[in-house]
N, C-alpha and C. Protein backbone atom coordinates (compact mmCIF):
# COMPACT_ATOMS: atom_id res chain seq x y z
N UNK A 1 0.85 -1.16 0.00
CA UNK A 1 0.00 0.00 0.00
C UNK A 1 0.90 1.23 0.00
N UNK A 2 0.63 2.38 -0.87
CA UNK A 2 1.58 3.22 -0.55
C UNK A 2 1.40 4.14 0.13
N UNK A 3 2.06 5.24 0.20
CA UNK A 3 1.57 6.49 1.32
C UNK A 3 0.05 7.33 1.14
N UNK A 4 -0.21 7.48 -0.25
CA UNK A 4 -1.59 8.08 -0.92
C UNK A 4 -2.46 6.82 -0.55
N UNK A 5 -2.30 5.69 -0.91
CA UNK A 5 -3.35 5.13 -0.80
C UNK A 5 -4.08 4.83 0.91
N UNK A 6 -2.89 4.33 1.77
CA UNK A 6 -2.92 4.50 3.07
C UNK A 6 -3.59 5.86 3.79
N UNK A 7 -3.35 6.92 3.41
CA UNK A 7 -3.77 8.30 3.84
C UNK A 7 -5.60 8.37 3.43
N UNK A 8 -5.24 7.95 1.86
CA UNK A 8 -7.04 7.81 1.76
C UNK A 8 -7.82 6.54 2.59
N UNK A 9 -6.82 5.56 2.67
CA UNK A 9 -7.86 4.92 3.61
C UNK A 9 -8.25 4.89 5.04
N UNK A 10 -7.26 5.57 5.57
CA UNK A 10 -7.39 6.54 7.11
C UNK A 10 -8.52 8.00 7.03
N UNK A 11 -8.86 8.42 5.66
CA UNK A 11 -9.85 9.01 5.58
C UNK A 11 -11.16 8.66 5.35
N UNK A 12 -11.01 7.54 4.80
CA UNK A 12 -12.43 6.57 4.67
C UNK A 12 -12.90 6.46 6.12
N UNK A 13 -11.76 5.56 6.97
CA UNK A 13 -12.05 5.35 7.99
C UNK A 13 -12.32 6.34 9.10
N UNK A 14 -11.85 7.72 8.94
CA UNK A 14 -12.22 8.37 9.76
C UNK A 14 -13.54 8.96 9.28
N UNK A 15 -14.23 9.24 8.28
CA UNK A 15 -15.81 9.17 8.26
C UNK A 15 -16.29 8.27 9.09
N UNK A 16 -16.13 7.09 8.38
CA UNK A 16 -17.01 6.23 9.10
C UNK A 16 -17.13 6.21 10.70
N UNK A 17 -16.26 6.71 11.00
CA UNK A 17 -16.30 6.33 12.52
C UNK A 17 -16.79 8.10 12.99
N UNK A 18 -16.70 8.80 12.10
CA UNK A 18 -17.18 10.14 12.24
C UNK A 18 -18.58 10.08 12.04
N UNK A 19 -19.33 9.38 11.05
CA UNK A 19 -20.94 9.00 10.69
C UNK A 19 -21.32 8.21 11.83
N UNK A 20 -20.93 7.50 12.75
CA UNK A 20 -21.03 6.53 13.69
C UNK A 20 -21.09 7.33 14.65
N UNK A 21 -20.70 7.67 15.15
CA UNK A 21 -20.32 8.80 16.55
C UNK A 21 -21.19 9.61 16.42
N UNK A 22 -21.73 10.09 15.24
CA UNK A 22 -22.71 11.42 15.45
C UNK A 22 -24.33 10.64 15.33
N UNK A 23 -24.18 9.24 14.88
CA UNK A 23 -25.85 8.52 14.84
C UNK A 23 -25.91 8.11 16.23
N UNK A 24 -24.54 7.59 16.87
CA UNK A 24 -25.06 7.12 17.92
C UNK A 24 -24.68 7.82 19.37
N UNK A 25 -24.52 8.94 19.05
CA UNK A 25 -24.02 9.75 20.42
C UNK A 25 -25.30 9.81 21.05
N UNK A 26 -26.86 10.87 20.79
CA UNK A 26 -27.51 10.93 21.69
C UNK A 26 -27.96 9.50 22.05
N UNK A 27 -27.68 8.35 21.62
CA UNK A 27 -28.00 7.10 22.77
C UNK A 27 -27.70 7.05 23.88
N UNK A 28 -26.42 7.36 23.77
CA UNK A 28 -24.91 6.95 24.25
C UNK A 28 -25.48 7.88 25.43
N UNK A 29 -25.49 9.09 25.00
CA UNK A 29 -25.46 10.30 26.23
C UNK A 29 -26.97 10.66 27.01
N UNK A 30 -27.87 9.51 26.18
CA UNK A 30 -29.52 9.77 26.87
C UNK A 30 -29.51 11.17 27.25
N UNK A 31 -29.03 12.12 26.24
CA UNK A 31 -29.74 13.61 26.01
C UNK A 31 -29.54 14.24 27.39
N UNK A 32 -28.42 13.66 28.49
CA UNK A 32 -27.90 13.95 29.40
C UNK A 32 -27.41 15.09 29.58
N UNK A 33 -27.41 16.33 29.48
CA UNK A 33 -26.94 17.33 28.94
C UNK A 33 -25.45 17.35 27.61
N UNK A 34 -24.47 17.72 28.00
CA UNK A 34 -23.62 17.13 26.89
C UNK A 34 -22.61 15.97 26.91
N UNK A 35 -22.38 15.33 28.09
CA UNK A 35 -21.44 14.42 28.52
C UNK A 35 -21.86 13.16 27.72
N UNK A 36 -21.22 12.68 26.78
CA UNK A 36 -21.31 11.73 25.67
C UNK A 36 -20.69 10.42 26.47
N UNK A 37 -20.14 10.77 27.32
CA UNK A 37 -19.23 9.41 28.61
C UNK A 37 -20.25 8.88 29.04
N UNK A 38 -21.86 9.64 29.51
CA UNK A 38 -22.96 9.42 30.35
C UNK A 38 -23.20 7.63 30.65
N UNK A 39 -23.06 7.09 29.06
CA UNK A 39 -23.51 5.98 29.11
C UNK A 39 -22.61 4.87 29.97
N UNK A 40 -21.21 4.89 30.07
CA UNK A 40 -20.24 4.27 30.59
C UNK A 40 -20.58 4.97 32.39
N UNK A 41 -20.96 5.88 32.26
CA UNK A 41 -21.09 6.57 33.39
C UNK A 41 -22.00 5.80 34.41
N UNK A 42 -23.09 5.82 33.98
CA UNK A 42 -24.31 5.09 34.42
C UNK A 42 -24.07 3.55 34.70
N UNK A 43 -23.71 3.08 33.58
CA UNK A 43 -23.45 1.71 33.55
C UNK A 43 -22.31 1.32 34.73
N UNK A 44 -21.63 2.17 34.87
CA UNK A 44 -20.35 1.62 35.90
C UNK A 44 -21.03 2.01 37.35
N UNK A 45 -22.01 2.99 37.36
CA UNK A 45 -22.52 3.17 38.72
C UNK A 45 -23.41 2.10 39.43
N UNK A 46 -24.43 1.83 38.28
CA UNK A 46 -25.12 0.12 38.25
C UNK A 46 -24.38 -1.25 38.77
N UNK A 47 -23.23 -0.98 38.26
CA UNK A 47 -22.46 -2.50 38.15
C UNK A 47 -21.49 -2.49 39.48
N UNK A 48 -20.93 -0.80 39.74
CA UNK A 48 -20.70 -0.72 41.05
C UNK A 48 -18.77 -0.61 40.50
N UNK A 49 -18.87 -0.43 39.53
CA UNK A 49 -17.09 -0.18 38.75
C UNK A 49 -16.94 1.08 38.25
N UNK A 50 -15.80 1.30 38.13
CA UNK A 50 -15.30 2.65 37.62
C UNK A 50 -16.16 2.59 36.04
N UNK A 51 -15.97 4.09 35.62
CA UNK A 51 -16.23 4.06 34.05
C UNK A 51 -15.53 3.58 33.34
N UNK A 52 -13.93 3.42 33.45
CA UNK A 52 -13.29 3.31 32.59
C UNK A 52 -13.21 1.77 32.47
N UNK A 53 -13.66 0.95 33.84
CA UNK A 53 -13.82 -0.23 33.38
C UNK A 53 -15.16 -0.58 32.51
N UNK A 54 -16.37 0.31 32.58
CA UNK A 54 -17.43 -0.12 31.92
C UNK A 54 -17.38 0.27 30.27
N UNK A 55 -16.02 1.18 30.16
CA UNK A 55 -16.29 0.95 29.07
C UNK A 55 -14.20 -0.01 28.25
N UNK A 56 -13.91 -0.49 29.22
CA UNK A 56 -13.27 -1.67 28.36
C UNK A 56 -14.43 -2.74 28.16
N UNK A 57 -14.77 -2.71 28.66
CA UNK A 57 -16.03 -4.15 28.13
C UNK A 57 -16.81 -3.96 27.12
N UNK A 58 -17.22 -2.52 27.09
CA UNK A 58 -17.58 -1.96 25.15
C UNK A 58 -16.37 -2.22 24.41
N UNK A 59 -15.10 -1.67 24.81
CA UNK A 59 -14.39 -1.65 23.85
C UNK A 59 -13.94 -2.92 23.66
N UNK A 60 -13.89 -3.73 24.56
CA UNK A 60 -13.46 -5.62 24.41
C UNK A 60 -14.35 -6.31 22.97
N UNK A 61 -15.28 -5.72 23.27
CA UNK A 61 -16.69 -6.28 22.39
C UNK A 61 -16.24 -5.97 20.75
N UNK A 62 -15.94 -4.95 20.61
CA UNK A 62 -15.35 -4.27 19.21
C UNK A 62 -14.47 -5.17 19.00
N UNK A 63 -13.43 -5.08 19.58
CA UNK A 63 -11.99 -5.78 19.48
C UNK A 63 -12.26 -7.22 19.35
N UNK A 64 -12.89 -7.76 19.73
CA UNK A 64 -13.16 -8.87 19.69
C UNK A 64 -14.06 -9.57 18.89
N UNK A 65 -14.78 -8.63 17.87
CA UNK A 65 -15.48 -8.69 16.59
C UNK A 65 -14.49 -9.02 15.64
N UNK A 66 -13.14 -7.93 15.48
CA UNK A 66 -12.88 -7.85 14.80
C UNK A 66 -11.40 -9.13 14.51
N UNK A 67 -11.10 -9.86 16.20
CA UNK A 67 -10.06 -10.90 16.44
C UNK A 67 -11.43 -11.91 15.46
N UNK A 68 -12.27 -12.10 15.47
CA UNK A 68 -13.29 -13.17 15.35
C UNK A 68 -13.49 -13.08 13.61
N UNK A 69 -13.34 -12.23 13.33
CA UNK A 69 -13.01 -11.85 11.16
C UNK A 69 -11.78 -12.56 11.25
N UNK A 70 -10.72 -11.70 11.59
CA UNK A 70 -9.71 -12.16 11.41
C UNK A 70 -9.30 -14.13 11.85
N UNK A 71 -9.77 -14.23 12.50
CA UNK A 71 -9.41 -15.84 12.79
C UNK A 71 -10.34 -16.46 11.30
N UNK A 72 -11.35 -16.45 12.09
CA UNK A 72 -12.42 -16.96 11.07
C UNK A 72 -13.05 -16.63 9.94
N UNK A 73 -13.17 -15.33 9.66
CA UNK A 73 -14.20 -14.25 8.58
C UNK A 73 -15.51 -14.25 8.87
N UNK A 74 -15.72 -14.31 9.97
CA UNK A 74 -17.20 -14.74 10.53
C UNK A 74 -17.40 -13.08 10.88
N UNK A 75 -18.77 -12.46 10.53
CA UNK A 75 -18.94 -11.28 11.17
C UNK A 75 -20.45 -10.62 11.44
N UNK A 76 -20.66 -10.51 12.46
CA UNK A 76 -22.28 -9.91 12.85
C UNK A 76 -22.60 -8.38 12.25
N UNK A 77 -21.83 -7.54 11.89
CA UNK A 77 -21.82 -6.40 11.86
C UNK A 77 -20.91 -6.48 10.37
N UNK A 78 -20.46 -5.10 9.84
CA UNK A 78 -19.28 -5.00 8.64
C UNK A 78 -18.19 -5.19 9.54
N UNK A 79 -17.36 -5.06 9.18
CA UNK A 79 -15.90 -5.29 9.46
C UNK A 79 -15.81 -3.81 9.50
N UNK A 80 -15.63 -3.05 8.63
CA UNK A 80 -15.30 -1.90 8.97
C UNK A 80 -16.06 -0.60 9.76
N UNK A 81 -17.45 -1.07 10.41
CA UNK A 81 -17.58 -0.14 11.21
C UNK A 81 -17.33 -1.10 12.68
N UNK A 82 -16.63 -2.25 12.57
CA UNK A 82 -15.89 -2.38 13.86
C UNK A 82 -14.86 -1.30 13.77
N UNK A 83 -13.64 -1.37 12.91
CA UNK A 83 -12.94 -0.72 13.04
C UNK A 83 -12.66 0.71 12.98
N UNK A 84 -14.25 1.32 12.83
CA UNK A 84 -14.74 2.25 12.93
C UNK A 84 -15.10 2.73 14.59
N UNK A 85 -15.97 1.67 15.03
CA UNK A 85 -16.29 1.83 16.48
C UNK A 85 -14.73 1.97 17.18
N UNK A 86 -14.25 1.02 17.10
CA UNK A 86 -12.63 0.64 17.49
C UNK A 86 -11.93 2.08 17.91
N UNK A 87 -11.97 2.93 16.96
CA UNK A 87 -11.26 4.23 17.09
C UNK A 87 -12.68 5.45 18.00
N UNK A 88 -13.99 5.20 17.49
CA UNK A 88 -14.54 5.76 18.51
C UNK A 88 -14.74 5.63 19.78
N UNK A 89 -14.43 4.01 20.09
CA UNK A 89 -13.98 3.30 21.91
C UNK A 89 -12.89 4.28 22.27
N UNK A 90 -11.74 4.12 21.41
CA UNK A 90 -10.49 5.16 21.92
C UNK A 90 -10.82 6.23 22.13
N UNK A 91 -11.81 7.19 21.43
CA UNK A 91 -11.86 8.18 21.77
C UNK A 91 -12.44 8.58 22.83
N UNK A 92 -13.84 7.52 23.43
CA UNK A 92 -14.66 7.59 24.27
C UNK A 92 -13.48 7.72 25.80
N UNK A 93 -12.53 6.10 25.47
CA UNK A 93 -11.64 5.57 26.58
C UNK A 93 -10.90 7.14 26.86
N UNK A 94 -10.54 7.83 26.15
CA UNK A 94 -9.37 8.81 26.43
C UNK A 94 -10.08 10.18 27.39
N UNK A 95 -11.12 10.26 26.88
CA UNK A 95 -11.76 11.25 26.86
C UNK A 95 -12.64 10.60 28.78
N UNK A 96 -12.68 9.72 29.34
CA UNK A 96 -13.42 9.18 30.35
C UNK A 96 -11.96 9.31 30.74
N UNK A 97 -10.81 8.73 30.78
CA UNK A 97 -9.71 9.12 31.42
C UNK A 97 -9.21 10.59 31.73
N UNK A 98 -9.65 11.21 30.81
CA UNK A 98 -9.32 12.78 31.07
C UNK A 98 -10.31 13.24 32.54
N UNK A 99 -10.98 12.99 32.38
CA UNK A 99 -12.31 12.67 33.19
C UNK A 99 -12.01 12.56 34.49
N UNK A 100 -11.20 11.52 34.50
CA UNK A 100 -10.97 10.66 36.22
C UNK A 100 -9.51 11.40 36.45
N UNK A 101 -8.48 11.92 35.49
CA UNK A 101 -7.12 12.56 35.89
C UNK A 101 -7.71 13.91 36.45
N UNK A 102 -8.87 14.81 35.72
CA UNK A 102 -9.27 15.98 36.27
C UNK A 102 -9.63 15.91 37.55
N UNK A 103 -11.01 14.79 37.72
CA UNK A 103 -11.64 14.81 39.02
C UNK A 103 -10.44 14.50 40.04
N UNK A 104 -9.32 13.65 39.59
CA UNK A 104 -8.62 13.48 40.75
C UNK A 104 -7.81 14.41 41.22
N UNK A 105 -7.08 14.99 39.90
CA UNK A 105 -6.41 16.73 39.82
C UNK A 105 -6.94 18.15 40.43
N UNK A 106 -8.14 17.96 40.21
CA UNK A 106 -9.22 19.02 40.05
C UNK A 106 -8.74 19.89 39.31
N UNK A 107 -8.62 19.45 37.98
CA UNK A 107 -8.01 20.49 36.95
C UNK A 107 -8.96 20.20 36.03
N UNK A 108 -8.92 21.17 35.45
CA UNK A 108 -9.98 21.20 34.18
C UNK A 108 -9.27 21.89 32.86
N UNK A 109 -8.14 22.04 32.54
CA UNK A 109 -7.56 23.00 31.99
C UNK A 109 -7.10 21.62 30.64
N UNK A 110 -6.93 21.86 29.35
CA UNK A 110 -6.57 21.11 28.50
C UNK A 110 -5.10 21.04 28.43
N UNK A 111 -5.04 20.53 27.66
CA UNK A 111 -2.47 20.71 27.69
C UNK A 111 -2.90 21.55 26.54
N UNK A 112 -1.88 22.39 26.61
CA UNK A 112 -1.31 23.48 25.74
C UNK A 112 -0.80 22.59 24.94
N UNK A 113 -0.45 23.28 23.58
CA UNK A 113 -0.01 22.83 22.22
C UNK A 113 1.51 22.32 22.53
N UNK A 114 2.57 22.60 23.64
CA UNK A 114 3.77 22.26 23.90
C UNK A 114 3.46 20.99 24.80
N UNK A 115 2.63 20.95 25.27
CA UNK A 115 2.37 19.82 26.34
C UNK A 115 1.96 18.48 25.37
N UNK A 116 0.71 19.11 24.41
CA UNK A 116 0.55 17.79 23.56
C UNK A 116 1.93 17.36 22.53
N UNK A 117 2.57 18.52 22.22
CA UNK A 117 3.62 17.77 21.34
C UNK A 117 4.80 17.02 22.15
N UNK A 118 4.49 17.54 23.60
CA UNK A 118 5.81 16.28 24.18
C UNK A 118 5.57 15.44 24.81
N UNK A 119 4.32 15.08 25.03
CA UNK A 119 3.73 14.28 25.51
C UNK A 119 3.60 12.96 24.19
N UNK A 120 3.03 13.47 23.18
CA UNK A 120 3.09 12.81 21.25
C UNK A 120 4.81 12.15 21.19
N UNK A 121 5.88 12.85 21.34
CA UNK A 121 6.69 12.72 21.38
C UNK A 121 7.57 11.61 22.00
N UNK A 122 6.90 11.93 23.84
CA UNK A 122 7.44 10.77 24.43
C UNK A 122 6.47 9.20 24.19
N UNK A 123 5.37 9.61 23.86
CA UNK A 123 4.78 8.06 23.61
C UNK A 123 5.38 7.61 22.31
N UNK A 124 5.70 8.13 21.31
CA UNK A 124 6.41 7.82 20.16
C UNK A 124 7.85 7.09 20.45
N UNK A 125 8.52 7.66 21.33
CA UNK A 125 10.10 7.20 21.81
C UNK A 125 9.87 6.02 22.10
């Protein structure tokens, strides 16, 4: 695959998971005011676990659609709006972690543009 073709297909894929996220957010967030986490929220209060564990078990579910193609080619859903969901789990997961570093911080403040590039940086190293 080369670099053009790869780039367009990281743009395919980021629709799709961009068309996905916006059909199924007010589920997700039961019109909760804007917190799109709501649903992991709720669910982990029910079950009596953190959010971030209620939603590895969404995100297990994805991941594990898509181990289940790959072994077999067997699939309940497309293949590619697993790997569509896949990147919207990450975003959900990151974004519920920001979540629990604030509440524990009591910071609410985003990283500055120097913070995200060395932060990008050291996970890259």
């Amino acid at each position: 695959m080369t670099t053009e073709e790869f780039v367009k297909s990281c743009k395919e894929l980021d629709s799709i998971a961009s068309h996905i996220a916006e059909s199924k957010r007010p589920a997700y967030s039961q019109n909760e005011g804007t917190d799109i986490t709501a649903n992991f929220k709720r669910g982990a209060e029910a079950a009596g676990i953190e959010p971030l564990q209620a939603w590895l078990i969404h995100f297990e579910k994805q991941y594990s659609g898509i181990a289940t193609y790959i072994r077999t080619g067997q699939q309940s859903e497309p293949i590619e709006s697993r790997f569509a969901d896949v990147m919207n789990y990450l975003y959900l997961g990151f974004s519920l972690l920001k979540d629990s570093k604030s509440a524990e911080q009591d910071e609410n403040k985003p990283m500055s543009e120097d913070e995200l590039e060395n932060y990008a940086n050291y996970i890259i190293k």
